[in-house]
Structures are given as structure tokens and as C-alpha cells.
Protein backbone atom coordinates (compact mmCIF):
# COMPACT_ATOMS: atom_id res chain seq x y z
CA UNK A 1 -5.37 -12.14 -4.05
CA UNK A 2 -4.56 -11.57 -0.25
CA UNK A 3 -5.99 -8.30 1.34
CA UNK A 4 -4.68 -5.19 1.27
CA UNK A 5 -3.19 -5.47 4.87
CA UNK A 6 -2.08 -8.76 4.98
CA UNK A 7 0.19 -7.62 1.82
CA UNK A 8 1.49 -4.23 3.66
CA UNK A 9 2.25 -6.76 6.89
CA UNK A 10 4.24 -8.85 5.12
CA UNK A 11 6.44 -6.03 3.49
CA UNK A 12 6.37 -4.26 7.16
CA UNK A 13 7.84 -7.49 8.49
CA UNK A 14 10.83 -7.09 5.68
CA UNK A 15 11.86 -3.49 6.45
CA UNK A 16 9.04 -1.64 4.45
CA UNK A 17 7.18 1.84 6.43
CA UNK A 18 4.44 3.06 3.80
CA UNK A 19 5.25 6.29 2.39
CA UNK A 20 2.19 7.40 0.19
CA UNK A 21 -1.42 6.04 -0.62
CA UNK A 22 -2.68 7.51 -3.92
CA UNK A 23 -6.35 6.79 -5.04
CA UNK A 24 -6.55 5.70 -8.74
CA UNK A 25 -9.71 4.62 -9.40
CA UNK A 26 -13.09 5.16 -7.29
CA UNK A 27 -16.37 4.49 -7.06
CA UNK A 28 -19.75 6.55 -7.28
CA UNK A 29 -19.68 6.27 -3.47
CA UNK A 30 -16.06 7.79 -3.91
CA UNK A 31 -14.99 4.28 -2.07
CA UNK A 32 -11.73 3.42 -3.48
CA UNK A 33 -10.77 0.43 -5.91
CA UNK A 34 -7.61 1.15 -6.95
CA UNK A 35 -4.48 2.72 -5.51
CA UNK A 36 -0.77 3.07 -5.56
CA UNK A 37 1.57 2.67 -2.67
CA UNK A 38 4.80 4.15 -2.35
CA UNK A 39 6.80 2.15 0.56
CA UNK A 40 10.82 2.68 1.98
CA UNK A 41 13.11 0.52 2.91
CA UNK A 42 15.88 1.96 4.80
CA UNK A 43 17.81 -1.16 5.06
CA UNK A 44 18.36 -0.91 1.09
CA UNK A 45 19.15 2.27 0.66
């Protein structure tokens, strides 16, 4: 599984601006595992 911000780079490179990060899941050190991300793509609206 790549990291994180190699996968946001790649849909930045395509025409994608992040929109929301929303924490799912955490950890007892409130560290996140788990989140959704809501992204835009102008181009395909």
C-alpha cells in the first residue's frame, strides 16, 4: 500500500485539491488510523 502522500500526489498531479479529512478510526494516543478524504476535480465537473 503506498503512503498516504504519495497517493494524494498522484491524484494532485491529475486535477484533484483535497477538500475534507475526516478521522474514522483512532488510537488510544488519539493518533489516527483511518480516515476519509473528500477531493475535487474541477476539470470534471
Amino acid at each position: 500500500m503506498p503512503h498516504y502522500l504519495d497517493a494524494l500526489r498522484t491524484y494532485e498531479e491529475h486535477g484533484f485539491v483535497v477538500t475534507g479529512l475526516y478521522p474514522i478510526s483512532r488510537k488510544d494516543d488519539f493518533s489516527v488510523i483511518e480516515m476519509d478524504c473528500m477531493m475535487r476535480n474541477d476539470k470534471l465537473a
